[in-house]
N, C-alpha and C. Protein backbone atom coordinates (compact mmCIF):
# COMPACT_ATOMS: atom_id res chain seq x y z
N UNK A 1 -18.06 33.36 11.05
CA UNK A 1 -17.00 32.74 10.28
C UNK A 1 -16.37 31.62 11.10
N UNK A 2 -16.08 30.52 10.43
CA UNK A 2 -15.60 29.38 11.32
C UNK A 2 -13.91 29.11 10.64
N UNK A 3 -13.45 28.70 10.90
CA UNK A 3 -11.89 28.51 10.82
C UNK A 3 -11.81 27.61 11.54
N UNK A 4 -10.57 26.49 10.91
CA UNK A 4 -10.44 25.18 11.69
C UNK A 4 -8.76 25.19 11.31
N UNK A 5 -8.31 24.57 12.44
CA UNK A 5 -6.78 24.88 12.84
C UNK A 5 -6.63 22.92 12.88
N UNK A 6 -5.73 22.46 12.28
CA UNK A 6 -5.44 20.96 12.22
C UNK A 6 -3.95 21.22 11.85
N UNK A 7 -3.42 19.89 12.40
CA UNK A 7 -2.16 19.53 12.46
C UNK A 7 -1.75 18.25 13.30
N UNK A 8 -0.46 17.86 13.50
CA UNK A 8 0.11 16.79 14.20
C UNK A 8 -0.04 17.02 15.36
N UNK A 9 0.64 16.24 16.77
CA UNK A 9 0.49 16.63 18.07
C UNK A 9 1.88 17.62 18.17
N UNK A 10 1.55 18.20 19.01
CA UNK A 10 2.44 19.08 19.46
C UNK A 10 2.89 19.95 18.36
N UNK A 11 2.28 20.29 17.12
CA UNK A 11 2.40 20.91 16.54
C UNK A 11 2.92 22.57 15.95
N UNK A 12 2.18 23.27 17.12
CA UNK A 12 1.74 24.92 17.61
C UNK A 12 0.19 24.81 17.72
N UNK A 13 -0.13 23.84 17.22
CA UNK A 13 -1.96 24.16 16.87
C UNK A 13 -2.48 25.10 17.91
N UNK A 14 -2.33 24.82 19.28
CA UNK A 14 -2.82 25.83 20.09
C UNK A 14 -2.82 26.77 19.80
N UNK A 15 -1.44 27.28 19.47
CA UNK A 15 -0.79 28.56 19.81
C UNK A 15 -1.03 29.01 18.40
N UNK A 16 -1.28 28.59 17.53
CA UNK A 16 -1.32 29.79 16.51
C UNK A 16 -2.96 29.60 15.99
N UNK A 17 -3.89 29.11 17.44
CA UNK A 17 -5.60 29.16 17.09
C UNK A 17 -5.53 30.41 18.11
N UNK A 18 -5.07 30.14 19.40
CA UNK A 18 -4.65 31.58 20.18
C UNK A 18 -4.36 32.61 19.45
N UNK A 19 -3.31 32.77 18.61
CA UNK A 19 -3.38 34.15 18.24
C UNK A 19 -3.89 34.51 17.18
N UNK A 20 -4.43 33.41 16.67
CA UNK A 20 -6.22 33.46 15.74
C UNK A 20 -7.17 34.63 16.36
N UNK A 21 -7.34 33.85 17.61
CA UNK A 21 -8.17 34.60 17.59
C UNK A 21 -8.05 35.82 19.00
N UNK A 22 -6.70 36.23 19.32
CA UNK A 22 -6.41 37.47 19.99
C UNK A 22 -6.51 38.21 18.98
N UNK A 23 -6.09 38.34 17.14
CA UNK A 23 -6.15 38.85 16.56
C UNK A 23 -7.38 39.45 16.25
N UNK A 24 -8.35 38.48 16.56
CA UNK A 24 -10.08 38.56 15.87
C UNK A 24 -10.86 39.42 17.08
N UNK A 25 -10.32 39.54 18.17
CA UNK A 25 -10.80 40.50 19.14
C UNK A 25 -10.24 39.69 20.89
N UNK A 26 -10.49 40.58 21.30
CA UNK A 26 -10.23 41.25 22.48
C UNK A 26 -10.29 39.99 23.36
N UNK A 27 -11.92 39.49 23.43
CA UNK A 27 -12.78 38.61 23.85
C UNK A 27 -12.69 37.42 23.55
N UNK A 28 -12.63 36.49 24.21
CA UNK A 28 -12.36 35.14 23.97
C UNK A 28 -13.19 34.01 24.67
N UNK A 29 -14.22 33.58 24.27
CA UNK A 29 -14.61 31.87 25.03
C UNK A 29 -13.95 31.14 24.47
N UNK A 30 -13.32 30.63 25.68
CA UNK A 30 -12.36 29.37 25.49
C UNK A 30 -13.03 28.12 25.74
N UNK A 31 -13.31 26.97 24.95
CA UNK A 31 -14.24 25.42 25.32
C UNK A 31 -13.32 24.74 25.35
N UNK A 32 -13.15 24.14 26.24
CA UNK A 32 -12.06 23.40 26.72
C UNK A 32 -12.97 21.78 27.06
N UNK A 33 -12.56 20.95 25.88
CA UNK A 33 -13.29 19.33 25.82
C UNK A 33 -12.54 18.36 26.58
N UNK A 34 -11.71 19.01 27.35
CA UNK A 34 -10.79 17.70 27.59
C UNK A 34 -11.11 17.35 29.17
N UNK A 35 -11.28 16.35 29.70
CA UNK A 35 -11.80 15.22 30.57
C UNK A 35 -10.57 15.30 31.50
N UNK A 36 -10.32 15.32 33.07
CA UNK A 36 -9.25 15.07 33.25
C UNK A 36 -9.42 13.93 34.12
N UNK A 37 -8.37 13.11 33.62
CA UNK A 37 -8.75 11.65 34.23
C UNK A 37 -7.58 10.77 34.96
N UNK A 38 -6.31 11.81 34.36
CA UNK A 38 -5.19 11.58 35.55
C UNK A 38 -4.31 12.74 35.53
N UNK A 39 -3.10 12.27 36.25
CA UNK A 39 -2.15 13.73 36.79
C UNK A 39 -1.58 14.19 35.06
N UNK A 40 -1.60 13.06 34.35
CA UNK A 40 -0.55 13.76 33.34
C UNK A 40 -1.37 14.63 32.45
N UNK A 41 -2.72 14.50 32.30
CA UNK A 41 -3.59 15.05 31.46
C UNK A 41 -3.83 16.32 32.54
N UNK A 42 -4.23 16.48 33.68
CA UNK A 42 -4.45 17.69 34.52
C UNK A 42 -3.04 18.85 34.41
N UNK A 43 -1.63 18.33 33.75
CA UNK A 43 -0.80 18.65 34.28
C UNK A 43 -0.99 19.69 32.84
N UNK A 44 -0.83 18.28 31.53
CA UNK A 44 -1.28 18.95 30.17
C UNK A 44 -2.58 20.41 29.96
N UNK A 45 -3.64 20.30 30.53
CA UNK A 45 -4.36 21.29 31.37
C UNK A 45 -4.07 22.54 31.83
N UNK A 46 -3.32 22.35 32.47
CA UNK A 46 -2.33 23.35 33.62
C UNK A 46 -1.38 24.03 32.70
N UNK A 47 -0.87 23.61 31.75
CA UNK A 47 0.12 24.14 30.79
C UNK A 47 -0.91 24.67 29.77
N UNK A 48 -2.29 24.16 29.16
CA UNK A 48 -2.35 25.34 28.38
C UNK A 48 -3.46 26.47 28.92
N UNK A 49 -3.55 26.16 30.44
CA UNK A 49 -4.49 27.18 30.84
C UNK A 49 -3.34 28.34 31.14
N UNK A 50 -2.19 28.20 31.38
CA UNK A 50 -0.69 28.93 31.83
C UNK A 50 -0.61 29.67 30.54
N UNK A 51 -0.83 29.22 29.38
CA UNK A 51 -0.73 29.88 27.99
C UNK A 51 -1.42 31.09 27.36
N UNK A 52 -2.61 30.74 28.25
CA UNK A 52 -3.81 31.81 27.23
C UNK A 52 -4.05 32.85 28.56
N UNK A 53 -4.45 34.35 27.73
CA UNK A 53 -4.77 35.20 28.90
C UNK A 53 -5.75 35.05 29.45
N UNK A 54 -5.31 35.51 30.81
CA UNK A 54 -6.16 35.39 31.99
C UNK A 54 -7.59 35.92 31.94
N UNK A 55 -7.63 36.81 31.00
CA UNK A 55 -9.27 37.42 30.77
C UNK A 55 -9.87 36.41 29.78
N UNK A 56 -9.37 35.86 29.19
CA UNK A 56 -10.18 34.92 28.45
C UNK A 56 -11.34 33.94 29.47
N UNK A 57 -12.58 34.03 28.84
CA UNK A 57 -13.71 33.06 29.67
C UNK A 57 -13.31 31.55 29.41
N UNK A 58 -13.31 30.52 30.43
CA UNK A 58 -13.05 29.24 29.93
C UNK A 58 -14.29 28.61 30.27
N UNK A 59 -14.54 27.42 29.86
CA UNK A 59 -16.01 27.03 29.71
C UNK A 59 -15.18 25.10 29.48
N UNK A 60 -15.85 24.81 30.11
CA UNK A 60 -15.72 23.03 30.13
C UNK A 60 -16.49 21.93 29.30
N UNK A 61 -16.56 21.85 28.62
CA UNK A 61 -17.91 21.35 27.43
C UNK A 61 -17.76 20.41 26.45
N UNK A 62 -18.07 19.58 26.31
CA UNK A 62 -17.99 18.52 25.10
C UNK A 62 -18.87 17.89 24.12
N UNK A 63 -19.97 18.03 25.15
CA UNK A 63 -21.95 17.38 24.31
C UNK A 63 -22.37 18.30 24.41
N UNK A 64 -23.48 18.53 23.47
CA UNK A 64 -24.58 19.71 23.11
C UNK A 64 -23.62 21.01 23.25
N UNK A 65 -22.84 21.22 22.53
CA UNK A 65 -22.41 22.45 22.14
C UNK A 65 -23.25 23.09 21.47
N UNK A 66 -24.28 22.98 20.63
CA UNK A 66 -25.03 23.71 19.83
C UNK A 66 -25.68 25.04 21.25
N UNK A 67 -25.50 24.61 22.35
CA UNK A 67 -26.03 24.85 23.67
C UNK A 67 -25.20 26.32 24.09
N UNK A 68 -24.14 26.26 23.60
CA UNK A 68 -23.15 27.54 24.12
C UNK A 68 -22.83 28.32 22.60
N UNK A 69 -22.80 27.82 21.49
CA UNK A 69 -22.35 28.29 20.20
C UNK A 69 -23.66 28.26 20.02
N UNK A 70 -24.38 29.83 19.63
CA UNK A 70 -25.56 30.24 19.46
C UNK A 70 -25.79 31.27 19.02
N UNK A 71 -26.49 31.40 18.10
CA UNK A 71 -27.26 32.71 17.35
C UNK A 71 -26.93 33.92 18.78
N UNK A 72 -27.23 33.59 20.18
CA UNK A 72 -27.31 34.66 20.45
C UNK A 72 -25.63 35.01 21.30
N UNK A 73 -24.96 34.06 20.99
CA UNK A 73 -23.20 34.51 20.91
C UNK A 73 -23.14 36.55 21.09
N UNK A 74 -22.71 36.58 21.44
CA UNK A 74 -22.08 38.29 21.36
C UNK A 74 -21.02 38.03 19.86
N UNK A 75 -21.13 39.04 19.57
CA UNK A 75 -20.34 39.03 17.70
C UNK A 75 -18.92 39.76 18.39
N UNK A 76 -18.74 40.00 19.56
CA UNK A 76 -17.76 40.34 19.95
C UNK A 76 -16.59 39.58 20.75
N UNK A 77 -17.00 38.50 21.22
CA UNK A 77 -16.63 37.35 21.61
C UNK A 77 -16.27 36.18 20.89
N UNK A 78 -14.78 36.17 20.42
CA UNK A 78 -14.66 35.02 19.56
C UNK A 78 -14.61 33.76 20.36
N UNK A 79 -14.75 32.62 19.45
CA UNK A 79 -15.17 30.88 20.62
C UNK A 79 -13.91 30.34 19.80
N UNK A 80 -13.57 29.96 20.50
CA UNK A 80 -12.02 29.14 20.23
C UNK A 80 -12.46 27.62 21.18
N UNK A 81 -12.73 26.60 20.32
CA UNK A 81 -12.99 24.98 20.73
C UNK A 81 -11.68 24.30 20.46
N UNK A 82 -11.22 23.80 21.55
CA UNK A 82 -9.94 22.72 21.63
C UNK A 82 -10.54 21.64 22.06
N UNK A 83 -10.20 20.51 21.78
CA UNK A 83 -9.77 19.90 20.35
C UNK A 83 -11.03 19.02 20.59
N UNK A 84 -11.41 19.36 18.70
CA UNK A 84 -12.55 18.09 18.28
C UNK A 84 -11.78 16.83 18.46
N UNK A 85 -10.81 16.42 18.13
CA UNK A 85 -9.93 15.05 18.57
C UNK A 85 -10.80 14.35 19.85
N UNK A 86 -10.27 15.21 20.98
CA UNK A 86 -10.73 15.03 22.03
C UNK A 86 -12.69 14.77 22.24
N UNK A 87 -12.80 15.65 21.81
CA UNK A 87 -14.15 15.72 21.78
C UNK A 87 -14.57 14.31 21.07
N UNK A 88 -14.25 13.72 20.22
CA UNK A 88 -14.62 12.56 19.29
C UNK A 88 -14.46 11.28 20.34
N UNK A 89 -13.19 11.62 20.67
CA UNK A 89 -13.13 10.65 22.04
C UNK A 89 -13.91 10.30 23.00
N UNK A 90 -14.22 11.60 23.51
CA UNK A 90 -15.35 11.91 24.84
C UNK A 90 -16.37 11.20 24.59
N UNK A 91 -17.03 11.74 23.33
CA UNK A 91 -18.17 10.46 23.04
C UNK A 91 -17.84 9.73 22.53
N UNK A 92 -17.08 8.91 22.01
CA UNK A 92 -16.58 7.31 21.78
C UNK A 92 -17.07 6.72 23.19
N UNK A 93 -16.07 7.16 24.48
CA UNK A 93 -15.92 6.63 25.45
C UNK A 93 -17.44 6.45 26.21
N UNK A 94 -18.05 7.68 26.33
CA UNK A 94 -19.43 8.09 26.83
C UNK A 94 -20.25 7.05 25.91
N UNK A 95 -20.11 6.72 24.50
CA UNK A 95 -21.59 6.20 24.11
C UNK A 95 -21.48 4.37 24.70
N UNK A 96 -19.81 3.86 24.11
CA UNK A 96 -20.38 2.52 24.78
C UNK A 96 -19.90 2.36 26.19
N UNK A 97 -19.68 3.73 27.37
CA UNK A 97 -19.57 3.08 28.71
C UNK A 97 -18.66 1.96 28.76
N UNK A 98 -18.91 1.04 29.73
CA UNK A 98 -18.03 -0.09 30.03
C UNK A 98 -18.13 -1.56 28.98
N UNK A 99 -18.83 -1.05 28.44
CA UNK A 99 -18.94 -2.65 27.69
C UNK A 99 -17.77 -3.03 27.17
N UNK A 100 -17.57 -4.24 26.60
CA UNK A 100 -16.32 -4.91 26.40
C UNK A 100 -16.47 -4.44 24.80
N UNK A 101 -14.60 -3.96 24.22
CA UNK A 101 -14.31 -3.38 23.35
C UNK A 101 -14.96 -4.34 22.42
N UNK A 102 -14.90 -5.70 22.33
CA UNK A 102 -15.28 -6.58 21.09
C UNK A 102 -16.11 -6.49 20.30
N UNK A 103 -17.57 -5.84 21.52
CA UNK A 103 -18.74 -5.93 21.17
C UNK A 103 -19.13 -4.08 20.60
N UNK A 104 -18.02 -3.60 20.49
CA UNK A 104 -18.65 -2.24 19.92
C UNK A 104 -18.83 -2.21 18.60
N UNK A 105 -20.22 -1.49 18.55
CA UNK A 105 -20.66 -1.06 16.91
C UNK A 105 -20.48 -0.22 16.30
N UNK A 106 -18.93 -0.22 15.48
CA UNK A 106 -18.19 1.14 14.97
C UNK A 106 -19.13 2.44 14.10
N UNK A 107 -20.32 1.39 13.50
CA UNK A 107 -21.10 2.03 13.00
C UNK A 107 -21.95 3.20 13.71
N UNK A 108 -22.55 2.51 14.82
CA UNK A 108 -23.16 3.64 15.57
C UNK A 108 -22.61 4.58 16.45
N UNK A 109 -21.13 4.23 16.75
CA UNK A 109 -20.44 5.01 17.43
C UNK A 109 -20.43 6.17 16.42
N UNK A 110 -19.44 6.07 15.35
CA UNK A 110 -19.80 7.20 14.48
C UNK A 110 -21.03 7.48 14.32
N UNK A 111 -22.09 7.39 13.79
CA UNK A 111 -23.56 7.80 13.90
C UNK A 111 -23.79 8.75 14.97
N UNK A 112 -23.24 8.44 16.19
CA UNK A 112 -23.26 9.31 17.11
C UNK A 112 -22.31 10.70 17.36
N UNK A 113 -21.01 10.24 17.16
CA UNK A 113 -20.23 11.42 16.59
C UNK A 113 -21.06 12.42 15.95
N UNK A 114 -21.15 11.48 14.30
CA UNK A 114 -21.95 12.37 13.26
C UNK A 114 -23.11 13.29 14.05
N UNK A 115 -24.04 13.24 14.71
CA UNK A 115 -25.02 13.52 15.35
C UNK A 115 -24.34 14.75 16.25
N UNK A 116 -23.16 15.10 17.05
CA UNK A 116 -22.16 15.81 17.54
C UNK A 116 -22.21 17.04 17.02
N UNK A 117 -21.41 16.37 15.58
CA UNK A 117 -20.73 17.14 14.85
C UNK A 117 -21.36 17.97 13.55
N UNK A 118 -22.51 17.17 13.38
CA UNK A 118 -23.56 17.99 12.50
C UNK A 118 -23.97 19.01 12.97
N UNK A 119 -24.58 18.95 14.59
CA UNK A 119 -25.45 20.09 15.66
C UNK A 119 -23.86 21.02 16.04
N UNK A 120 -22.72 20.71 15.56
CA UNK A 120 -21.79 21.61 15.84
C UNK A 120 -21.99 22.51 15.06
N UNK A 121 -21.55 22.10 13.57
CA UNK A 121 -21.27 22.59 12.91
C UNK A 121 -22.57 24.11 12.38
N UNK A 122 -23.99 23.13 12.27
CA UNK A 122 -24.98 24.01 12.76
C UNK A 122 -25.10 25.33 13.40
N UNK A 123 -24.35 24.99 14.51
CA UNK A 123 -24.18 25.98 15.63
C UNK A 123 -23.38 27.13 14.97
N UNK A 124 -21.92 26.90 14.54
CA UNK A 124 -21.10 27.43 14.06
C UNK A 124 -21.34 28.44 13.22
N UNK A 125 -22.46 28.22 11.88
CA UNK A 125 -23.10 28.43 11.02
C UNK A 125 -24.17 29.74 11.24
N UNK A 126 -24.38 29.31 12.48
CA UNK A 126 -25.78 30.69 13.42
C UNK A 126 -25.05 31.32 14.26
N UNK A 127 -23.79 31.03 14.54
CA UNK A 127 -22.92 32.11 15.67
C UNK A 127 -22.50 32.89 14.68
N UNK A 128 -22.83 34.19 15.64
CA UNK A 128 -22.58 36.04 15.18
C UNK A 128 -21.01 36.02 15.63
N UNK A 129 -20.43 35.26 16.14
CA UNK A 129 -19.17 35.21 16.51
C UNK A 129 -18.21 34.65 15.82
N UNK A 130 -17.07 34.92 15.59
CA UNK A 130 -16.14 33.93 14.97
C UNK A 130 -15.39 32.81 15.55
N UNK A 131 -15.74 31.73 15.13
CA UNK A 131 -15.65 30.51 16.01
C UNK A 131 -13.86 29.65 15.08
N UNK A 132 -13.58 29.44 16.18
CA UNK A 132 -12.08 28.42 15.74
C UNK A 132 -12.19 26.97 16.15
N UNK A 133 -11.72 26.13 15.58
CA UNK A 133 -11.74 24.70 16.12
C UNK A 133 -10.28 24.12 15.78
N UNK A 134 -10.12 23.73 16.84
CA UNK A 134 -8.73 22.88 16.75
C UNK A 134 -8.79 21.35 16.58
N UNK A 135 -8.10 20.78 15.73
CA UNK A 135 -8.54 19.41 15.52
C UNK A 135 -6.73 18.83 15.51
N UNK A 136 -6.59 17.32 15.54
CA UNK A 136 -5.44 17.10 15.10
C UNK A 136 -5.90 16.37 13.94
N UNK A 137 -4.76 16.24 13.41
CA UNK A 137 -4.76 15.53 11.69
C UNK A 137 -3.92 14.16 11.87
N UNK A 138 -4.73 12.82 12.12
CA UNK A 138 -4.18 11.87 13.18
C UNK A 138 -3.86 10.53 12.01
N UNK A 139 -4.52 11.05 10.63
CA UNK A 139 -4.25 9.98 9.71
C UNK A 139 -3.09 10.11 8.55
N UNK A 140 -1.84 10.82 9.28
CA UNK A 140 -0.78 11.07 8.42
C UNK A 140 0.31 10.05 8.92
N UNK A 141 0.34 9.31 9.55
CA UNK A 141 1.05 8.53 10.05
C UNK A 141 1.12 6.71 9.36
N UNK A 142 1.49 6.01 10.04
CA UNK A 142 0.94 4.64 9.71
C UNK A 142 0.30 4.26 9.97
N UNK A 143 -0.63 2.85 9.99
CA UNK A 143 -1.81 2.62 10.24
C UNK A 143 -1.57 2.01 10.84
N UNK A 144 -2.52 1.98 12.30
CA UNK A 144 -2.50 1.25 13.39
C UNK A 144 -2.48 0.20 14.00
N UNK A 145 -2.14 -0.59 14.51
CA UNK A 145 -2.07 -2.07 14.78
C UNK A 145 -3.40 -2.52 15.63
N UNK A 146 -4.06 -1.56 16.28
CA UNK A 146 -5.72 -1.81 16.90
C UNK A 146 -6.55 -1.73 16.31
N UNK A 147 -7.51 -2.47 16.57
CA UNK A 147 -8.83 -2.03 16.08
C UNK A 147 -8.98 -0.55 16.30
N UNK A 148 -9.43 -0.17 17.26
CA UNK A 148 -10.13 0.88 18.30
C UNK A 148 -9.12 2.06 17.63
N UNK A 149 -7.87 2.02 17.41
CA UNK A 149 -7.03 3.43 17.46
C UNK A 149 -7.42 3.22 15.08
N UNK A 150 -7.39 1.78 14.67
CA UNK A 150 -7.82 2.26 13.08
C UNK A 150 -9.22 2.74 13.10
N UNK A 151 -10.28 2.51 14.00
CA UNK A 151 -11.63 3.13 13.43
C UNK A 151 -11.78 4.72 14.19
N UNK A 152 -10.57 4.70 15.10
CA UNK A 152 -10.70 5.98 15.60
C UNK A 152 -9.86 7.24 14.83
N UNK A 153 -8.73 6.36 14.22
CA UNK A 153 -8.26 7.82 12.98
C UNK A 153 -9.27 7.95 11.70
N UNK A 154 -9.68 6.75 11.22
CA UNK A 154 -11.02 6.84 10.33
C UNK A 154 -12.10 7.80 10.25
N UNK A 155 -12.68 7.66 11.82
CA UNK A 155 -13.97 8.67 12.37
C UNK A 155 -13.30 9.62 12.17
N UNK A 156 -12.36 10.50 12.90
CA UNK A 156 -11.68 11.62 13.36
C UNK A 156 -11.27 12.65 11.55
N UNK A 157 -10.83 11.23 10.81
CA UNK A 157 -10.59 11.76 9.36
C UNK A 157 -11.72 12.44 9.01
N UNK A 158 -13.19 11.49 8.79
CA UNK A 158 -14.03 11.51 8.02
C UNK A 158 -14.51 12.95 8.92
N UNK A 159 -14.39 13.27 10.12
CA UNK A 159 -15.02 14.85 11.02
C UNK A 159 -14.28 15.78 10.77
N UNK A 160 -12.77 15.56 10.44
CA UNK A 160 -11.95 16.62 9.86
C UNK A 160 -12.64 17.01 8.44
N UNK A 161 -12.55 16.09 7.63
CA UNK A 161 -13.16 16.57 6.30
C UNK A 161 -14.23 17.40 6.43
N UNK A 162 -15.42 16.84 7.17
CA UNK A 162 -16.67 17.71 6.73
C UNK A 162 -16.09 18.69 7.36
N UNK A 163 -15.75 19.42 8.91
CA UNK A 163 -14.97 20.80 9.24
C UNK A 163 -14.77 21.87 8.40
N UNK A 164 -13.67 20.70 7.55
CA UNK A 164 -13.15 21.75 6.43
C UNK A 164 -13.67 22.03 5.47
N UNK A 165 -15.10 20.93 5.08
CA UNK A 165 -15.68 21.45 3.85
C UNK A 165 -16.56 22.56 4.70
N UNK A 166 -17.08 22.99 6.23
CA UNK A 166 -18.16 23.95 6.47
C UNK A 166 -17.17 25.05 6.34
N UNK A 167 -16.29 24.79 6.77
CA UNK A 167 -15.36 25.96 7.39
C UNK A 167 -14.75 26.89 6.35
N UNK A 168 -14.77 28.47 6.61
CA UNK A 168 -14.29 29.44 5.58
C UNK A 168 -13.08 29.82 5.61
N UNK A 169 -12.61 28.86 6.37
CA UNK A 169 -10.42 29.03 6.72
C UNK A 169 -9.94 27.86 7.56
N UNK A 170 -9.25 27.31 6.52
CA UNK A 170 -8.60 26.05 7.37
C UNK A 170 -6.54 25.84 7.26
N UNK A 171 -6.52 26.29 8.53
CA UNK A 171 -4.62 26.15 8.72
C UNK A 171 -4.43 24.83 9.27
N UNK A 172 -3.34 24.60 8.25
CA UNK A 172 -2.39 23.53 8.88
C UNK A 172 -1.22 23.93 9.36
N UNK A 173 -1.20 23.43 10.75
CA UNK A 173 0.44 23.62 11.28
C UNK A 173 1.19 22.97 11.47
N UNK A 174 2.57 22.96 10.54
CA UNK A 174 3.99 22.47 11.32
C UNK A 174 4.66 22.71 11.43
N UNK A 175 5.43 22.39 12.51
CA UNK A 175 6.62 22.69 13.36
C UNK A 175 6.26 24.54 13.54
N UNK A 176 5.60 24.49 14.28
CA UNK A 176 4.86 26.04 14.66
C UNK A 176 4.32 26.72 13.53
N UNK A 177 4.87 26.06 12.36
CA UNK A 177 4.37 27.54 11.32
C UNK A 177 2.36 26.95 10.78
N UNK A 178 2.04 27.52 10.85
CA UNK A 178 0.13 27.49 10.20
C UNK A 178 0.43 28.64 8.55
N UNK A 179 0.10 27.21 7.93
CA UNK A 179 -0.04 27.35 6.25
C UNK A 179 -1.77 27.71 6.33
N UNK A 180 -2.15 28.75 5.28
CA UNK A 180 -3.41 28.59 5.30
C UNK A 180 -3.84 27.95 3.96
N UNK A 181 -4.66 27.15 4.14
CA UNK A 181 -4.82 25.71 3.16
C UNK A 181 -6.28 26.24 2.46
N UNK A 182 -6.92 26.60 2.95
CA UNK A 182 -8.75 27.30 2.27
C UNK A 182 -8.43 28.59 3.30
């Protein structure tokens, strides 16, 4: 069963995919997508590794997840993935490397996402486990004055949607409370 947890930043999203899935068992792989690339993001890190229990497995991962979310999952071990956001990022950044922003091809960047997020969802689909995904919901706001941040709530929209069309439970949270929406 897959369940997808979306909302604003700072929402609760964590915290009420956490007790998602303390509820769903005992056992927990935690995938943790996020890159740390300075003090304030290591610090962000540090606060939600401070959050979740200490027996929980954490696992560092962002590409080829189909690789850890697998048919042969333990059905006792729920997978709790923070945050596809992030993850969408990771490969944004990873596919065009250093090249100069001008010259990126929004098209294939998504293409590549898509390619991500299809073999995710896949995965999701063949895990004996019950899998959670945390996403933020980044196109409720106004629209952006960049290029790069409008084709990046665009992508991020269009990966939320399909999520929620695989997914057999999808909460939205605000201001701590998670509505269940499917």
């Amino acid at each position: 069963m897959m369940k997808l947890i979306t909302g604003g930043a700072r929402s609760g999203k964590s915290r009420h995919a956490e007790t998602l899935a303390a509820q769903a068992g005992e056992r927990v792989l935690y995938i943790a997508t996020s890159q740390v690339m300075d003090e304030e993001m290591a610090a962000r890190v540090r606060h939600h590794q401070q959050s979740r229990p200490a027996h929980w497995r954490t696992l560092e991962a962002w590409r080829e997840l189909d690789r850890v979310i697998t048919p042969r999952n333990d059905p006792q071990e729920v997978v709790l993935l923070e945050c596809i956001t992030t993850l969408i990022s990771n490969v944004l950044f990873a596919f065009v490397g250093d090249t100069a922003e001008e010259t990126w091809d929004y098209a294939a960047i998504e293409a590549e996402i898509e390619r991500e997020i299809t073999a995710l969802i896949h995965a999701c689909e063949r895990c004996p486990a019950p899998v959670i995904l945390v996403t933020n919901e980044v196109g409720m706001g106004i629209v952006p004055e960049n290029r790069l941040a409008r084709h990046f709530r665009d992508i991020a929209g269009r990966v939320n949607q399909r999520l929620a069309q695989a997914a057999q439970e999808v909460w939205l949270v605000v201001s701590g409370i998670g509505v269940k929406i499917k």
